[in-house]
C-alpha atoms as a PDB file:
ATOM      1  CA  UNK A   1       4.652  23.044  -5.131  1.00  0.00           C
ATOM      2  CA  UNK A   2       2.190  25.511  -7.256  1.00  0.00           C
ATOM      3  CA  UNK A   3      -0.127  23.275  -8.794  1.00  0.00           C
ATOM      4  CA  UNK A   4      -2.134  20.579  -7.551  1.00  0.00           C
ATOM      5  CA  UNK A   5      -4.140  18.006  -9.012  1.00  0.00           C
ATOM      6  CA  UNK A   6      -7.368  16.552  -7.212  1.00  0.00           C
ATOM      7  CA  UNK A   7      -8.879  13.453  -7.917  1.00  0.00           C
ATOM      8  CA  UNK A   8     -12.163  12.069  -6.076  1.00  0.00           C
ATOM      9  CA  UNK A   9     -13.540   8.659  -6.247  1.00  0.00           C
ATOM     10  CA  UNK A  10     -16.953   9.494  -7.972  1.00  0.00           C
ATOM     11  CA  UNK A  11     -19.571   7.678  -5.906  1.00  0.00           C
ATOM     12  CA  UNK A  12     -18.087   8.839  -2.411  1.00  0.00           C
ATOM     13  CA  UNK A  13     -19.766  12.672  -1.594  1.00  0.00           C
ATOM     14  CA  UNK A  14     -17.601  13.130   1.049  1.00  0.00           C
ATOM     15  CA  UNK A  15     -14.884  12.836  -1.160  1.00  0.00           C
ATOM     16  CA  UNK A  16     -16.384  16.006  -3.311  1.00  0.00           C
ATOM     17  CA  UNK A  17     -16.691  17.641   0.040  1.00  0.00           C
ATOM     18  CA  UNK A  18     -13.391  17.491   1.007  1.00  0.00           C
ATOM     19  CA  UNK A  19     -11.707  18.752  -2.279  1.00  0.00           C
ATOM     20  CA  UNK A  20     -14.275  21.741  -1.997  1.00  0.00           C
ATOM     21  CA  UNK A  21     -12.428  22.059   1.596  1.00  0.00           C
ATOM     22  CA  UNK A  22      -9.217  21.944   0.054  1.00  0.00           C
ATOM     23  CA  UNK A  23      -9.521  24.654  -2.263  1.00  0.00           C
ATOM     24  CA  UNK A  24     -11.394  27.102   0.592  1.00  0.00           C
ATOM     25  CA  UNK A  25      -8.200  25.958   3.083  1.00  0.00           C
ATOM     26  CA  UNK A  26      -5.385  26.405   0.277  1.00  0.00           C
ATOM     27  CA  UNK A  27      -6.836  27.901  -2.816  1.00  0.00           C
ATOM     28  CA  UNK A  28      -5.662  31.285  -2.278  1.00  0.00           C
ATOM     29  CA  UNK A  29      -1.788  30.144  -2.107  1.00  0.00           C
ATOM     30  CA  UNK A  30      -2.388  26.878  -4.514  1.00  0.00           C
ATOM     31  CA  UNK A  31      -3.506  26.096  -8.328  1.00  0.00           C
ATOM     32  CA  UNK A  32      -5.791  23.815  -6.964  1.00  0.00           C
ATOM     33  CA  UNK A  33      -7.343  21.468 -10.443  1.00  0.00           C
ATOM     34  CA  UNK A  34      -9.554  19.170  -9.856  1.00  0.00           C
ATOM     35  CA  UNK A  35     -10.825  16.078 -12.224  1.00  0.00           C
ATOM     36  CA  UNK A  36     -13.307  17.259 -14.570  1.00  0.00           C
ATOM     37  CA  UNK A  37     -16.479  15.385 -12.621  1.00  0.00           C
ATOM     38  CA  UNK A  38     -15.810  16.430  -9.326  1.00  0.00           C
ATOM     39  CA  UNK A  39     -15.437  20.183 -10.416  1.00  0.00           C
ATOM     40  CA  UNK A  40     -18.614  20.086 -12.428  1.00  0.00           C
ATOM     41  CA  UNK A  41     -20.368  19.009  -8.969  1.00  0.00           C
ATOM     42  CA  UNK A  42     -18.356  21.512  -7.360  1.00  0.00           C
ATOM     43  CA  UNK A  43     -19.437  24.447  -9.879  1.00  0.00           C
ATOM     44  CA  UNK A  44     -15.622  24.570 -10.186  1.00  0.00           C
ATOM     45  CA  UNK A  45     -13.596  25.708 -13.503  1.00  0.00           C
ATOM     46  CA  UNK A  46     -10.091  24.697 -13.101  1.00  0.00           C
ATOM     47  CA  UNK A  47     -10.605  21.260 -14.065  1.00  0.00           C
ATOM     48  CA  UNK A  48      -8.460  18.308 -16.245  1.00  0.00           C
ATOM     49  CA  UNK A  49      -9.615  15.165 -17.785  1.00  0.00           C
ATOM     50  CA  UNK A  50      -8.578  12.054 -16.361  1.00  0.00           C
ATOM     51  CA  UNK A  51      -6.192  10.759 -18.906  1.00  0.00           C
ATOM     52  CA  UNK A  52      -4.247  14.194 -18.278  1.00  0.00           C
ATOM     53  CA  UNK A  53      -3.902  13.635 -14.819  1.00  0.00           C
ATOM     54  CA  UNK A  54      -0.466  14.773 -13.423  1.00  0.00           C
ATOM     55  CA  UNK A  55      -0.002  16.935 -16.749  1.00  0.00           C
ATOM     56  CA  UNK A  56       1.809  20.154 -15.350  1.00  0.00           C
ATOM     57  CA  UNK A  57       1.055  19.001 -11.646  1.00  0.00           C
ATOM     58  CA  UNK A  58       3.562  19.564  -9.070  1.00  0.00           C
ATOM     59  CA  UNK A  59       0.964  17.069  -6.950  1.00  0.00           C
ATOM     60  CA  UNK A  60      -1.640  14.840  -7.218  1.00  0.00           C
ATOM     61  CA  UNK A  61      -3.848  14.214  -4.454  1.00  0.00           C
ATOM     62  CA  UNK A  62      -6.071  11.202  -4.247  1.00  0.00           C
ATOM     63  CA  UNK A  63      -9.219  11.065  -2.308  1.00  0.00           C
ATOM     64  CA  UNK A  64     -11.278   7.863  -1.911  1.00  0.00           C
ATOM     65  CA  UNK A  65      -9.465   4.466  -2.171  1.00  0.00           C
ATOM     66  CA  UNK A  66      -6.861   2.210  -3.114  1.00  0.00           C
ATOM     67  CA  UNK A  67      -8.935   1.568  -6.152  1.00  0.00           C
ATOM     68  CA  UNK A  68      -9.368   5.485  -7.273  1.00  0.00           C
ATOM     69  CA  UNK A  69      -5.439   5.439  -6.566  1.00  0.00           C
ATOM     70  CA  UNK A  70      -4.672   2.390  -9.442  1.00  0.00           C
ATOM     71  CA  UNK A  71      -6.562   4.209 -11.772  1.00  0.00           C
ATOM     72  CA  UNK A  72      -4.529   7.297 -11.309  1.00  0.00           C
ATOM     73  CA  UNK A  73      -1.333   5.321 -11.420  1.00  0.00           C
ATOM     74  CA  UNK A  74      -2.335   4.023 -14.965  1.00  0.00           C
ATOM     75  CA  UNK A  75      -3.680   7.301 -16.446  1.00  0.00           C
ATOM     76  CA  UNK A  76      -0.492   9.314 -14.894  1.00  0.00           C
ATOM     77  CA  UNK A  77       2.322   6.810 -15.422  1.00  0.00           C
ATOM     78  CA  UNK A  78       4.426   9.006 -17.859  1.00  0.00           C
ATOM     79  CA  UNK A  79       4.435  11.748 -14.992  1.00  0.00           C
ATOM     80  CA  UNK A  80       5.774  10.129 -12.134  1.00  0.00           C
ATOM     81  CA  UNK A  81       4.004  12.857  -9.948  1.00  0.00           C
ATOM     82  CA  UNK A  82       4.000  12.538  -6.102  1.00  0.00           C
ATOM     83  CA  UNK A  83       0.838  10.969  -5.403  1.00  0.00           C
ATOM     84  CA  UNK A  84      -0.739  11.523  -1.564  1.00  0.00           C
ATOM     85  CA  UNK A  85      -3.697   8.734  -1.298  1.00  0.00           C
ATOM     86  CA  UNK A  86      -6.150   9.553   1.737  1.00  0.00           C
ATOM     87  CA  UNK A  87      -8.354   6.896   2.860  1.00  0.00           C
ATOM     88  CA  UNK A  88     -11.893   7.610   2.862  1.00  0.00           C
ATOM     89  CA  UNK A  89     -13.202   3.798   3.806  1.00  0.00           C
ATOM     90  CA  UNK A  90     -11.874   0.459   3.629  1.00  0.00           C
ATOM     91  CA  UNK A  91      -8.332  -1.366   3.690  1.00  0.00           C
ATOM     92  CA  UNK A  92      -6.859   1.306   1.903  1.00  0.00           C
ATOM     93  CA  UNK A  93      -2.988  -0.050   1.834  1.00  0.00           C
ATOM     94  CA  UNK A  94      -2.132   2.621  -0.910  1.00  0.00           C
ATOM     95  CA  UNK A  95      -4.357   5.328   0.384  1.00  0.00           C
ATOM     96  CA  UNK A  96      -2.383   5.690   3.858  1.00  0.00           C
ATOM     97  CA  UNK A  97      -3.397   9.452   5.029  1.00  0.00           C
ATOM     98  CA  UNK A  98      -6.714   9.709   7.133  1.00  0.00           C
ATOM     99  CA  UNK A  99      -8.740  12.507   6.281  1.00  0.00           C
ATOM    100  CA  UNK A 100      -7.828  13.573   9.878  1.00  0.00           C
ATOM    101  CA  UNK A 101      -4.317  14.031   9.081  1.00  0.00           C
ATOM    102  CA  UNK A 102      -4.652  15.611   5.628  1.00  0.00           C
ATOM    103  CA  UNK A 103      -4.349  19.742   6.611  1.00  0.00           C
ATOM    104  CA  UNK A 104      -0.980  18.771   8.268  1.00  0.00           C
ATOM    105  CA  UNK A 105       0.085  16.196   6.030  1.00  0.00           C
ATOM    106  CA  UNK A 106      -0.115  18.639   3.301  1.00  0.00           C
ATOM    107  CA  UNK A 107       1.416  21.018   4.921  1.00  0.00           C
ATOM    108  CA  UNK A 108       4.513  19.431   5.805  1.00  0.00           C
ATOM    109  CA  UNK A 109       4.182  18.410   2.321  1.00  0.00           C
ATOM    110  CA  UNK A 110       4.247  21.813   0.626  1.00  0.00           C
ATOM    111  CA  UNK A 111       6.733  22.711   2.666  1.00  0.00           C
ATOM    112  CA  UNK A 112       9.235  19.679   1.122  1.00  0.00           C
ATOM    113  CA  UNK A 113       8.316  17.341   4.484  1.00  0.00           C
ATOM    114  CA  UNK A 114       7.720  14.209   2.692  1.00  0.00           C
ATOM    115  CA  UNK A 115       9.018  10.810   2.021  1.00  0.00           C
ATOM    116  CA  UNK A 116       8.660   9.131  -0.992  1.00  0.00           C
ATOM    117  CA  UNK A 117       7.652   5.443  -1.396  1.00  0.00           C
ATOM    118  CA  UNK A 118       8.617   3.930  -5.384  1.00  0.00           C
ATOM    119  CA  UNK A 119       6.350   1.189  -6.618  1.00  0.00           C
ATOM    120  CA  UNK A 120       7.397  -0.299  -9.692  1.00  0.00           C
ATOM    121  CA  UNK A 121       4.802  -1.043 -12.161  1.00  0.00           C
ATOM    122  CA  UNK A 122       4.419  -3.774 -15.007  1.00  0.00           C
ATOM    123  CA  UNK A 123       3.935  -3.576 -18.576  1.00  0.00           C
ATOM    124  CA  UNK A 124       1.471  -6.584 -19.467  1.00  0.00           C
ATOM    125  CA  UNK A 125       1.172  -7.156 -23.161  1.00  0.00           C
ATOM    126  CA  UNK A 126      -1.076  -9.831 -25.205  1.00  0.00           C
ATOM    127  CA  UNK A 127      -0.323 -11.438 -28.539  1.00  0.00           C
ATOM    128  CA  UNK A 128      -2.248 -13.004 -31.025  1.00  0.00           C
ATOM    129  CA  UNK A 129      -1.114 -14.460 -34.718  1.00  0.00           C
ATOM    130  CA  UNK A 130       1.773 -12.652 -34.016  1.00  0.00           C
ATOM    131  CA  UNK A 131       0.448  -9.681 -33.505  1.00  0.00           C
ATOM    132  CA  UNK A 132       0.171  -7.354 -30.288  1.00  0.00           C
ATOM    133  CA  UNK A 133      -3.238  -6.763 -29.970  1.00  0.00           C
ATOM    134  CA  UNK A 134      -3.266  -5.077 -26.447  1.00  0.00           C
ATOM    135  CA  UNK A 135      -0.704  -3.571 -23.850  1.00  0.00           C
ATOM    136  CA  UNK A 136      -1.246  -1.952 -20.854  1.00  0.00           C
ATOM    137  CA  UNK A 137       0.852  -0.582 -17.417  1.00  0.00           C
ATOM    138  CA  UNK A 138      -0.350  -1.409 -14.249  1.00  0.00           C
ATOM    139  CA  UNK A 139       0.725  -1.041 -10.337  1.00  0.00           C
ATOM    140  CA  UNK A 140      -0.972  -3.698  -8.823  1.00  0.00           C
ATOM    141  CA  UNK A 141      -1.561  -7.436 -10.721  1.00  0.00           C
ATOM    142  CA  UNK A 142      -2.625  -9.002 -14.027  1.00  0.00           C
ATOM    143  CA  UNK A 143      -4.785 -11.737 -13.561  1.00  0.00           C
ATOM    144  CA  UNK A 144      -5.452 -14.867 -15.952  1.00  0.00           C
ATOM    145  CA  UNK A 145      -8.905 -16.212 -14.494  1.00  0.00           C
ATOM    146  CA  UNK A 146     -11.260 -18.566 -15.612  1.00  0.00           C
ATOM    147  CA  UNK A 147     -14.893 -18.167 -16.180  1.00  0.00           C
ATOM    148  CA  UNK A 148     -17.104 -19.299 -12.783  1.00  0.00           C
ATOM    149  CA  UNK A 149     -18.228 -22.463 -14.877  1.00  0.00           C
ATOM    150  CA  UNK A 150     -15.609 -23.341 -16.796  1.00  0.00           C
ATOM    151  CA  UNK A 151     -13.204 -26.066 -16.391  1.00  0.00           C
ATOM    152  CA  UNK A 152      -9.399 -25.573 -14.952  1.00  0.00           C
ATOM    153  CA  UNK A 153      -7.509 -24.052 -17.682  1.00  0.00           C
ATOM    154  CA  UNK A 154      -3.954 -24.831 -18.538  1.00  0.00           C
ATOM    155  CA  UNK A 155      -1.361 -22.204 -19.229  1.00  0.00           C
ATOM    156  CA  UNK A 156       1.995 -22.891 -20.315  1.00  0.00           C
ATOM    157  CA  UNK A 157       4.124 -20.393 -18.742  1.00  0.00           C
ATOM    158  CA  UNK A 158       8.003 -19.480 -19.480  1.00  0.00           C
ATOM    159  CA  UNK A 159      11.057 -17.130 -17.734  1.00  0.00           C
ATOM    160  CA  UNK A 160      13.076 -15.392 -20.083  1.00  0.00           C
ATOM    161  CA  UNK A 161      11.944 -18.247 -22.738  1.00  0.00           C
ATOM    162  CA  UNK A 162      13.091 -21.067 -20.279  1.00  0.00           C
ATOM    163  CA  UNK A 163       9.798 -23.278 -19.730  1.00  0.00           C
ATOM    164  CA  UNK A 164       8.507 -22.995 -16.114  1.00  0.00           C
ATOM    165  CA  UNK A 165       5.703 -25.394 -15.937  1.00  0.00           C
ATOM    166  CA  UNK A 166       2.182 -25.837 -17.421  1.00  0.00           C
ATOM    167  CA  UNK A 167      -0.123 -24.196 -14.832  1.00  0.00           C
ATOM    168  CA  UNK A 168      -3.375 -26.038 -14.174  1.00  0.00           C
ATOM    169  CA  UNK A 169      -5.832 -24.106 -12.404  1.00  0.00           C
ATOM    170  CA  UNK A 170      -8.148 -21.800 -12.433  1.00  0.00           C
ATOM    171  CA  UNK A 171      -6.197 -18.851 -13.214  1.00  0.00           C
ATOM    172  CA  UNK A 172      -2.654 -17.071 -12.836  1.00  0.00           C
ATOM    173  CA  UNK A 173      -1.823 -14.003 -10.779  1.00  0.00           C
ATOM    174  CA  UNK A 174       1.264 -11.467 -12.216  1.00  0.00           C
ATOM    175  CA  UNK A 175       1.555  -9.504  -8.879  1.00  0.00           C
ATOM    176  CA  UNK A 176       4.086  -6.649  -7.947  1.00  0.00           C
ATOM    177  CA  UNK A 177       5.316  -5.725  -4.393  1.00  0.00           C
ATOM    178  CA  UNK A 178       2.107  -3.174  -4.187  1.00  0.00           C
ATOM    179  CA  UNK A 179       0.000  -5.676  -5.264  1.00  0.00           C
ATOM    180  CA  UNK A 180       1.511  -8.649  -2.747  1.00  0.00           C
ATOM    181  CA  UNK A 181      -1.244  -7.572  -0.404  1.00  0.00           C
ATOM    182  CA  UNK A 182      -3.703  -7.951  -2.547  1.00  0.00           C
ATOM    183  CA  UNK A 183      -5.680 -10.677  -5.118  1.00  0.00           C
ATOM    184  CA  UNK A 184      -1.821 -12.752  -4.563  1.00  0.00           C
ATOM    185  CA  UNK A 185      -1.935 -12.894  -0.564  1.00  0.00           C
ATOM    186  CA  UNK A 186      -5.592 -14.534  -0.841  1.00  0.00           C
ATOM    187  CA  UNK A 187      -4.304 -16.950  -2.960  1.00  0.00           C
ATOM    188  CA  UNK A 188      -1.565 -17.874  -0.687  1.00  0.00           C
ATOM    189  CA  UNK A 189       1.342 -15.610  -2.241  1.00  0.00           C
ATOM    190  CA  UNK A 190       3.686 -13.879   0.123  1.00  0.00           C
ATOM    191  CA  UNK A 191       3.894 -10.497   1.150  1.00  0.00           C
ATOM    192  CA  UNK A 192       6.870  -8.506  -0.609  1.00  0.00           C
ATOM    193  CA  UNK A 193       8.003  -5.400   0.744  1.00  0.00           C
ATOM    194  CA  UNK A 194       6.736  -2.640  -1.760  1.00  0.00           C
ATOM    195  CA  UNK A 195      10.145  -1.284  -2.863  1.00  0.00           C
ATOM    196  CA  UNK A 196      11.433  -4.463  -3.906  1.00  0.00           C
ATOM    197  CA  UNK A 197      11.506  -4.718  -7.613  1.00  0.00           C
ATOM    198  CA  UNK A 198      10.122  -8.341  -8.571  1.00  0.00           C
ATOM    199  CA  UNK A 199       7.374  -9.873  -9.770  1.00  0.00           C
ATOM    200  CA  UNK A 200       5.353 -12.464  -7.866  1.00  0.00           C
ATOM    201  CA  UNK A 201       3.611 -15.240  -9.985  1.00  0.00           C
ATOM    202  CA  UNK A 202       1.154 -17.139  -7.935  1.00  0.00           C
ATOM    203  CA  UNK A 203      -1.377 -20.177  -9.228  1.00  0.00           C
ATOM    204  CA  UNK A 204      -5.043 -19.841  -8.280  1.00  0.00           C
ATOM    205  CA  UNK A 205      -6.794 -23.369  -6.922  1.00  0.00           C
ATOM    206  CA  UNK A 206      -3.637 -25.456  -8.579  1.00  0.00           C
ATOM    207  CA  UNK A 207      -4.355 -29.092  -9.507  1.00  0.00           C
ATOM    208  CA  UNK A 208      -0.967 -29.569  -8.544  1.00  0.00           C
ATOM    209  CA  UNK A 209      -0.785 -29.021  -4.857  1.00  0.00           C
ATOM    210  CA  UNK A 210       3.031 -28.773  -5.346  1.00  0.00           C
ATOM    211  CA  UNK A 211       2.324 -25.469  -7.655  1.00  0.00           C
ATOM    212  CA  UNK A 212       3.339 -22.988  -5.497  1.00  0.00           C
ATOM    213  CA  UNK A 213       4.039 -18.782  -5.522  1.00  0.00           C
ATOM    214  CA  UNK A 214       7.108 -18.076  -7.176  1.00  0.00           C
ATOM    215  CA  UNK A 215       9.201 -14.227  -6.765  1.00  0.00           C
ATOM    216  CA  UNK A 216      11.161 -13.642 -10.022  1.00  0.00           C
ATOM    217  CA  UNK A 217      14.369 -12.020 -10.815  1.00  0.00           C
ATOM    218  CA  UNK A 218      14.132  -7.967 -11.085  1.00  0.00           C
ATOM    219  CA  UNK A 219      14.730  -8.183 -14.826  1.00  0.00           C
ATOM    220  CA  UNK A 220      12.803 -11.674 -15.306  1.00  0.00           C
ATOM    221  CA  UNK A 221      10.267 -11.553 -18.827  1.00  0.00           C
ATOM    222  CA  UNK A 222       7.421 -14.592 -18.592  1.00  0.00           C
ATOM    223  CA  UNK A 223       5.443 -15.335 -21.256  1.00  0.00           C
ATOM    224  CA  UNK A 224       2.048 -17.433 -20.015  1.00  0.00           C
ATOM    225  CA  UNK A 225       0.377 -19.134 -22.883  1.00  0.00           C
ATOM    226  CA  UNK A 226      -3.303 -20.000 -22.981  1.00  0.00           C
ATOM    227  CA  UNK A 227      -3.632 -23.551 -24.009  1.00  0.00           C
ATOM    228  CA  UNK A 228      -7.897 -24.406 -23.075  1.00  0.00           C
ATOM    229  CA  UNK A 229      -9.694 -24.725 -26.243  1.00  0.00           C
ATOM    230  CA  UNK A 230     -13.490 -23.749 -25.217  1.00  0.00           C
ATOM    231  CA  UNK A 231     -13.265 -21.981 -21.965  1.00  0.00           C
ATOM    232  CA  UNK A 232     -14.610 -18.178 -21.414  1.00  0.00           C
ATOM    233  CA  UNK A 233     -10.998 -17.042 -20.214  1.00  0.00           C
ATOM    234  CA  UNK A 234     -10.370 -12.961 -19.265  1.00  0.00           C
ATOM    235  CA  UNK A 235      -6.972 -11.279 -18.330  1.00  0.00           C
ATOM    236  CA  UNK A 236      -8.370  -8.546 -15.751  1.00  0.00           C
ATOM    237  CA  UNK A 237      -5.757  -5.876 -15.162  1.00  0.00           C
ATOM    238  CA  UNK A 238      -5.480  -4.080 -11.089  1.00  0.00           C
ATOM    239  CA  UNK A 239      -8.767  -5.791 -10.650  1.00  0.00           C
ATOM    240  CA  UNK A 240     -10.222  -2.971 -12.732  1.00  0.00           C
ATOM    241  CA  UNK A 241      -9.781  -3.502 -16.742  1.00  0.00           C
ATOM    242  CA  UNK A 242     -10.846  -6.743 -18.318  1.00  0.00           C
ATOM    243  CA  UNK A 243      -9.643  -8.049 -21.853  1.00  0.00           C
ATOM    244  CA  UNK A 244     -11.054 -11.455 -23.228  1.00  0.00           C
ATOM    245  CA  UNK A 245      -8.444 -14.311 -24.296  1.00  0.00           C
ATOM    246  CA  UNK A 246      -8.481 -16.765 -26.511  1.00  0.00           C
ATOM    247  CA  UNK A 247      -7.078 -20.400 -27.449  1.00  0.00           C
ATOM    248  CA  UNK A 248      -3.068 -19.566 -27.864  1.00  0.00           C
ATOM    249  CA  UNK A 249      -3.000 -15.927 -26.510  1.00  0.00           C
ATOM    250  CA  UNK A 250       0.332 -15.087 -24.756  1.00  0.00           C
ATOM    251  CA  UNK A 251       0.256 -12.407 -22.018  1.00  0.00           C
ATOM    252  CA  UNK A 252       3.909 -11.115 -21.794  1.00  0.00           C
ATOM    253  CA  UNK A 253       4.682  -9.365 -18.500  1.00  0.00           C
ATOM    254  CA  UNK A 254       7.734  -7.329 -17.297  1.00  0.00           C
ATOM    255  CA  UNK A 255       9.055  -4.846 -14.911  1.00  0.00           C
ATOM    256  CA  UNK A 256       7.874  -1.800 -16.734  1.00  0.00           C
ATOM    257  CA  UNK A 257      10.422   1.668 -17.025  1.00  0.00           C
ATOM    258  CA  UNK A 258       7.657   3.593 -15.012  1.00  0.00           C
ATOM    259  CA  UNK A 259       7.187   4.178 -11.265  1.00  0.00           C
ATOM    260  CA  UNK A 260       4.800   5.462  -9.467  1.00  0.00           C
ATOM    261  CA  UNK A 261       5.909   7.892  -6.535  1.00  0.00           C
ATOM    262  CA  UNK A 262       3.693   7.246  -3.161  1.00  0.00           C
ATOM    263  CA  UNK A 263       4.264  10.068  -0.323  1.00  0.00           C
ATOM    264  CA  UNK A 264       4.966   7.953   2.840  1.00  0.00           C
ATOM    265  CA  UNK A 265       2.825   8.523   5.602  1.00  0.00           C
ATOM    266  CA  UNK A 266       4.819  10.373   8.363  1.00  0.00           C
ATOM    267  CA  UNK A 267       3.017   8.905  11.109  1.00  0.00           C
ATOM    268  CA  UNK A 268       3.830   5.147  10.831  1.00  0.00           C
ATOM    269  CA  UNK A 269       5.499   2.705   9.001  1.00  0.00           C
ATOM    270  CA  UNK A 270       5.040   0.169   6.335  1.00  0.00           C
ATOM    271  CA  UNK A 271       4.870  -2.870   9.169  1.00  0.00           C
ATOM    272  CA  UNK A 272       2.287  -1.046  11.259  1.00  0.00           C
ATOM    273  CA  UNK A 273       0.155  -0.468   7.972  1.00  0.00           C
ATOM    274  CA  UNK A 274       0.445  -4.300   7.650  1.00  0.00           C
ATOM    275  CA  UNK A 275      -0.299  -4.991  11.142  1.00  0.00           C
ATOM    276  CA  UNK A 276      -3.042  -2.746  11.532  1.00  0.00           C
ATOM    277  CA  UNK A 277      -4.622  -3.292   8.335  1.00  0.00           C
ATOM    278  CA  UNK A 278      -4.521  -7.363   8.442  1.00  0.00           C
ATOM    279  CA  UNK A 279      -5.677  -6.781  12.018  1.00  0.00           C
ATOM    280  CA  UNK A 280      -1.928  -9.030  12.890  1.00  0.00           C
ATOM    281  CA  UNK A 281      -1.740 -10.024  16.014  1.00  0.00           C
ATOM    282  CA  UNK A 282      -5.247  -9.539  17.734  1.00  0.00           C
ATOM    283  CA  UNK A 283      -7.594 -12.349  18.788  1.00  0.00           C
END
């Protein structure tokens, strides 16, 4: 590995300060590039913009959170680069290096050391009269949610054109694996293992207290219809992007072609992550 893209979350300094660390401690054996903010603070000129991230990269390093690290996956999902997330603050289930671990972790990892975790991500799609008037791939979940006022909204949802059920509630979460841990598990969706390959769809507040999370078939299409007349309704995309919906929108979901390509952590596994991160088994 020659060249190595850095990406910082903005607000975090320490972040900044650590890249500048990076490039003292490997910039003499490394292209080192960093995201065109954070080498502007830096005074630094090898830089990219963000929508080339991964572009010629034998690496992409991540430094902030699991929130920095969905960004990157959408902006770099052509590339399928190795991505290394380090945790600089909160839960940080994506992000599973410690700043303390980095210098080794990278090491090992230029040296060919490394695991590799797949995530699979999903194209989400919406149509209107007919037309498709926005797509998108994401890594984590695509969320159908209701304005804070409004009423519960209904939306008619279908599997590979076989009708599931008309989903009353206030909204409807399109989760994958990655995401399972996320906006899904506080709605009461289960936990997949991230290198399983289906799609979780789990009803927010149901009416129906018989709604429950459902895990769909690797190849499964659903189609969700929005059928509330009146009703400020938004499909927000890894918690990040939001896009406005309206009376009869579909959203059209599948498994999408792309991956993204997580470096393991070498110093525990996926269960310990889980139990030390939803603090399992303490009192």
């Amino acid at each position: 590995m020659k060249i190595i893209h850095v990406v910082c979350k903005r607000a975090k300094e320490d972040a900044i300060d650590i890249a500048g660390e990076l490039i003292k401690t490997f910039g003499a054996s490394l292209n080192i590039v960093l995201e065109e903010e954070t080498a502007r603070k830096l005074g630094y000129d090898k830089t990219f913009e963000m929508e080339h991230v991964g572009e010629g990269a034998d690496l992409i390093i991540v430094l902030g959170g699991d929130g920095t690290l969905l960004s990157v996956s959408r902006h770099g999902k052509r590339k399928e680069v190795p991505i290394l997330g380090v945790n600089l603050g909160g839960l940080g289930f994506l992000t599973e290096t410690s700043v303390e671990e980095l210098p080794a972790t990278l090491t090992k990892v230029l040296g060919g050391d490394f695991g590799i975790s797949k995530r699979i991500m999903i194209d989400v799609r919406v149509k209107r009269d007919n037309d498709i008037i926005f797509e998108i791939t994401v890594l984590n979940d695509a969320v159908i949610t209701k304005d804070a006022l409004a009423r519960i909204i209904d939306i008619e949802t279908y599997v590979d054109n076989e009708y599931l059920t008309t989903f009353k509630a206030d909204g409807l979460i399109f989760s994958t694996p990655t995401g399972s841990t996320g906006y899904s598990a506080s709605a009461g969706g289960p936990l997949l293992y991230p290198s399983l390959p289906n799609i979780i769809v789990t009803p927010i507040c149901p009416h129906t207290l018989t709604n429950r999370p459902i895990i769909l078939q690797e190849d499964a299409e659903v189609r969700a219809q929005l059928k509330s007349k009146g009703e400020k309704v938004v499909l927000t995309l890894d918690g990040q992007i939001g896009f406005p919906l309206e009376f009869d929108d579909e959203v059209m979901i599948k498994k999408s072609a792309h991956v993204v390509n997580l470096i393991s952590s070498s110093s525990r596994g996926y269960f310990e992550i889980l139990r030390t991160k939803l603090k399992w088994g303490e009192r």
